[in-house]
C-alpha atoms as a PDB file:
ATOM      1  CA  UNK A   1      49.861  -9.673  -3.332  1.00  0.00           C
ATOM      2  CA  UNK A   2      51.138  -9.097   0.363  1.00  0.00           C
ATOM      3  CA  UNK A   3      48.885  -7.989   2.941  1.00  0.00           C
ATOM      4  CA  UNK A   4      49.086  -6.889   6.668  1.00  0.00           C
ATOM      5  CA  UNK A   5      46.227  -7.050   8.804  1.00  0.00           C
ATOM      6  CA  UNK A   6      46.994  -5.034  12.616  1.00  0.00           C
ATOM      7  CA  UNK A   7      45.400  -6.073  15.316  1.00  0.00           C
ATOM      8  CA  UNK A   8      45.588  -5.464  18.908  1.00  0.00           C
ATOM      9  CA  UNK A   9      44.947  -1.621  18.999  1.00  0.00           C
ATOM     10  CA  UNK A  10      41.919  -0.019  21.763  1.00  0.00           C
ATOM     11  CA  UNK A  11      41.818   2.646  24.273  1.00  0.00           C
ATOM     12  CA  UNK A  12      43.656   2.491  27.273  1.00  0.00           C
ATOM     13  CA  UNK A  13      44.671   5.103  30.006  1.00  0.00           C
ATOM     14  CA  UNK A  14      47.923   6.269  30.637  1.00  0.00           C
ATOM     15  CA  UNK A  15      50.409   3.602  31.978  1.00  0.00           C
ATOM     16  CA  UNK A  16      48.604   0.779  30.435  1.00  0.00           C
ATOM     17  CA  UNK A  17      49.594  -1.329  28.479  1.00  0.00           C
ATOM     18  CA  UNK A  18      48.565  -2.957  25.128  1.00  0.00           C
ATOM     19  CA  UNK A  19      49.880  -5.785  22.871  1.00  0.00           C
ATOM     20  CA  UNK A  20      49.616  -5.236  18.620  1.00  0.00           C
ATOM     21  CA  UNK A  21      49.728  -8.305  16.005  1.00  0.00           C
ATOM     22  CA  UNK A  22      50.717  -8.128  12.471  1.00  0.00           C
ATOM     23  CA  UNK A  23      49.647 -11.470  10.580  1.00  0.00           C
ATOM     24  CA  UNK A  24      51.559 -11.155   6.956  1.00  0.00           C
ATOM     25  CA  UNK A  25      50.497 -13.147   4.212  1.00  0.00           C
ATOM     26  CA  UNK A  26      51.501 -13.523   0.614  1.00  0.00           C
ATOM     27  CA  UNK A  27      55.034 -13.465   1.401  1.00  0.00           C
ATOM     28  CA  UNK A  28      57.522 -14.152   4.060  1.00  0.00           C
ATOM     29  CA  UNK A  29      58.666 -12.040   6.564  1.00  0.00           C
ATOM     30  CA  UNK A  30      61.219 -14.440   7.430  1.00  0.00           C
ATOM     31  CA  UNK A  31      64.651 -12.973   5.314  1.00  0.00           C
ATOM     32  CA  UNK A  32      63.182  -8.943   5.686  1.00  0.00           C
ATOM     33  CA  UNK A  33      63.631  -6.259   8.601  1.00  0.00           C
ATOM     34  CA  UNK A  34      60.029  -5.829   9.721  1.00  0.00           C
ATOM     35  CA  UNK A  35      58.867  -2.730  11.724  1.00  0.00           C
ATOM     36  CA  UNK A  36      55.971  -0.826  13.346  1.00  0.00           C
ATOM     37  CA  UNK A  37      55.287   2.363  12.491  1.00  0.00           C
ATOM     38  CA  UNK A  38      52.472   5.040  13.529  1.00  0.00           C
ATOM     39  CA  UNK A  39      50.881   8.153  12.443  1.00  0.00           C
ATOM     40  CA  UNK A  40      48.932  10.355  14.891  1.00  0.00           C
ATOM     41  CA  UNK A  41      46.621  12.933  13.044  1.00  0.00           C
ATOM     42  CA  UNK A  42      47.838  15.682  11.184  1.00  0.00           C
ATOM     43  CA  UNK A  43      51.346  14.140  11.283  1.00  0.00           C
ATOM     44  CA  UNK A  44      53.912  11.771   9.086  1.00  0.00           C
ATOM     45  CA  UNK A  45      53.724   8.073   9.557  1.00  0.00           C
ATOM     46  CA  UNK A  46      56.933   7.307  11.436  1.00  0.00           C
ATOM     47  CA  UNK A  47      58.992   4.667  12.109  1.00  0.00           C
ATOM     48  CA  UNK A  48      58.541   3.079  16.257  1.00  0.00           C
ATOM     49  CA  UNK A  49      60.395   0.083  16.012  1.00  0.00           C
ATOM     50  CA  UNK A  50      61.942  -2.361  14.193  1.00  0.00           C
ATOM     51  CA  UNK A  51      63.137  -6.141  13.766  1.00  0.00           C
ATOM     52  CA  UNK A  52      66.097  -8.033  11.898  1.00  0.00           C
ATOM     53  CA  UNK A  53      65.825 -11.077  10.578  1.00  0.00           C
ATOM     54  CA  UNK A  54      67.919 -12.388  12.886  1.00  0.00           C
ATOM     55  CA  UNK A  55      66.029 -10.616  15.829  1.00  0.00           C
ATOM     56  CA  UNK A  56      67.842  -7.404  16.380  1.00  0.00           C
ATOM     57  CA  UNK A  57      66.150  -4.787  17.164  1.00  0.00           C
ATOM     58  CA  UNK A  58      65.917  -0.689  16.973  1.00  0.00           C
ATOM     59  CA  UNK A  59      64.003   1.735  18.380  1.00  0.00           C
ATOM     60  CA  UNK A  60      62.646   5.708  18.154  1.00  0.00           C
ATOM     61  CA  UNK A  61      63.916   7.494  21.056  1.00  0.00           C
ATOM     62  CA  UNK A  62      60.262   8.313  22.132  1.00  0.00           C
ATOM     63  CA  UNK A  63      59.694   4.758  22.600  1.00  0.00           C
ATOM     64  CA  UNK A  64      62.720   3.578  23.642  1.00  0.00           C
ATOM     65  CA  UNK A  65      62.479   1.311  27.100  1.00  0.00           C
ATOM     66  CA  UNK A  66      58.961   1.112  26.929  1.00  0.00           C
ATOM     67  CA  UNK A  67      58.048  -0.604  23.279  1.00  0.00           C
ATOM     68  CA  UNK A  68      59.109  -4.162  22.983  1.00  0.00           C
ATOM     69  CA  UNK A  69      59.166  -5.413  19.003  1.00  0.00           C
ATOM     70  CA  UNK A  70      59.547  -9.220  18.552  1.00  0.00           C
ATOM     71  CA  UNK A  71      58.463 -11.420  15.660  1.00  0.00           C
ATOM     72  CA  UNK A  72      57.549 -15.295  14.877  1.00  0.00           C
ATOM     73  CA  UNK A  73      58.761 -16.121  11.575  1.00  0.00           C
ATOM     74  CA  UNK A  74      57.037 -19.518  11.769  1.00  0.00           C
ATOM     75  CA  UNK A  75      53.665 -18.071  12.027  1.00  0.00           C
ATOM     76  CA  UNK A  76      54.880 -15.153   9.644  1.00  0.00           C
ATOM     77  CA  UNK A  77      53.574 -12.219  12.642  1.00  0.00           C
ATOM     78  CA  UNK A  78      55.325  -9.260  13.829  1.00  0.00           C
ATOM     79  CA  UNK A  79      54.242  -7.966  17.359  1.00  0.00           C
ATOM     80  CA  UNK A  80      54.319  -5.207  19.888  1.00  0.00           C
ATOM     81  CA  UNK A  81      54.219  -4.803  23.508  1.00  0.00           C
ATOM     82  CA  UNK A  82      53.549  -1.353  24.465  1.00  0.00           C
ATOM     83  CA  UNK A  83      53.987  -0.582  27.899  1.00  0.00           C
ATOM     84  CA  UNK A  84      54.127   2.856  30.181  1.00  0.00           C
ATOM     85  CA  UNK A  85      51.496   4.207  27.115  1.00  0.00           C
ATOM     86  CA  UNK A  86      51.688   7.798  27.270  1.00  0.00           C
ATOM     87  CA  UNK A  87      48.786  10.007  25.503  1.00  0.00           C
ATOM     88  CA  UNK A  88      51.431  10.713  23.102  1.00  0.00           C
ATOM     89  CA  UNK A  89      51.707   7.623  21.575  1.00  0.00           C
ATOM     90  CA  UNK A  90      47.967   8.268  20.346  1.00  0.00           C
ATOM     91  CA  UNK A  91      47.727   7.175  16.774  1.00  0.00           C
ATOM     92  CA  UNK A  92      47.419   4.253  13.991  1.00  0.00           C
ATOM     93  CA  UNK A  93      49.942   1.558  14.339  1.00  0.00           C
ATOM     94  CA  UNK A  94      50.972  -0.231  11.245  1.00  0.00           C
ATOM     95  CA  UNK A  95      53.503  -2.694  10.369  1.00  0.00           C
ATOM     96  CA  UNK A  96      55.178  -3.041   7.098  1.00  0.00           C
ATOM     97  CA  UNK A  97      59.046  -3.597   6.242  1.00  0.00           C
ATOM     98  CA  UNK A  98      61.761  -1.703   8.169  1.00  0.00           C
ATOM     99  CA  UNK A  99      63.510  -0.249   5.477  1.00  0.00           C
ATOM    100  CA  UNK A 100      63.220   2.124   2.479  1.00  0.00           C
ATOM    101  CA  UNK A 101      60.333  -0.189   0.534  1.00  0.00           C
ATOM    102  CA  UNK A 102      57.467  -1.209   1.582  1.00  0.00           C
ATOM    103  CA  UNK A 103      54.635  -3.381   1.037  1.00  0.00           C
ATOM    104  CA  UNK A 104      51.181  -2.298   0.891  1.00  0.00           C
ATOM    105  CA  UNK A 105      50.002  -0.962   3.862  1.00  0.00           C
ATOM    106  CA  UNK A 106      47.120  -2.470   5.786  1.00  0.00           C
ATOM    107  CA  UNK A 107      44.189  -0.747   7.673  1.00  0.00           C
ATOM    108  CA  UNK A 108      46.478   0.172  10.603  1.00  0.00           C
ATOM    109  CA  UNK A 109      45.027  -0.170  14.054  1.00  0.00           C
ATOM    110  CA  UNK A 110      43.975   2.383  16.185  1.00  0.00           C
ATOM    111  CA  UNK A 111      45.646   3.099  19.654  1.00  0.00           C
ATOM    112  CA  UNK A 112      44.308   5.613  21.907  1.00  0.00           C
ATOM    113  CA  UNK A 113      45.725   6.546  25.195  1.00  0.00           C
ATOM    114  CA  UNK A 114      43.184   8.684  27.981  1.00  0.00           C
ATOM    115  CA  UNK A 115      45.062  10.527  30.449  1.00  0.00           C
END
């Protein structure tokens, strides 16, 4: 059974910054797209960023220049840096795969940006 544990989430104010961790285990990440995704409250979960095997990389508009998505296969973790945070990117962060499946989801962490 795979799980995802997120870490990394708090509250920060407006232009901070803040670092997520995904730590996989029961499988590896290594051959799969991996991405972060988040869902602020009373909306769809939705798809922030995401990661090749190989380390290419793609990105929701909203996020675009600010998110960073990068991954260590050896340690089988998926991270990311989150700068310029906006109130708008309020919500819980998971990671899971980056395409159509997905693995179960974990407990998400919480991000919450003060303006």
């Amino acid at each position: 059974q795979v799980q995802l544990v997120e870490s990394g989430g708090g509250l920060v104010q407006s232009g901070g910054s803040l670092r997520l961790s995904c730590a996989a285990s029961g499988s590896s990440i290594r051959l799969y797209w991996m991405g972060w995704y988040r869902q602020a409250p009373g909306k769809q979960r939705d798809l922030v960023a995401k990661i090749s095997s190989g380390g290419s990389t793609n990105y929701a508009g909203s996020v675009k220049g600010r998110f960073t998505i990068s991954r260590d296969n050896a340690k089988n973790e998926v991270y990311l840096q989150m700068n310029s945070l906006k109130p708008e990117d309020t919500a819980i962060y998971y990671c899971n795969l980056g395409g159509i499946a997905n693995w179960p989801w974990g407990q998400g962490t919480q991000v919450t940006v003060s303006s």
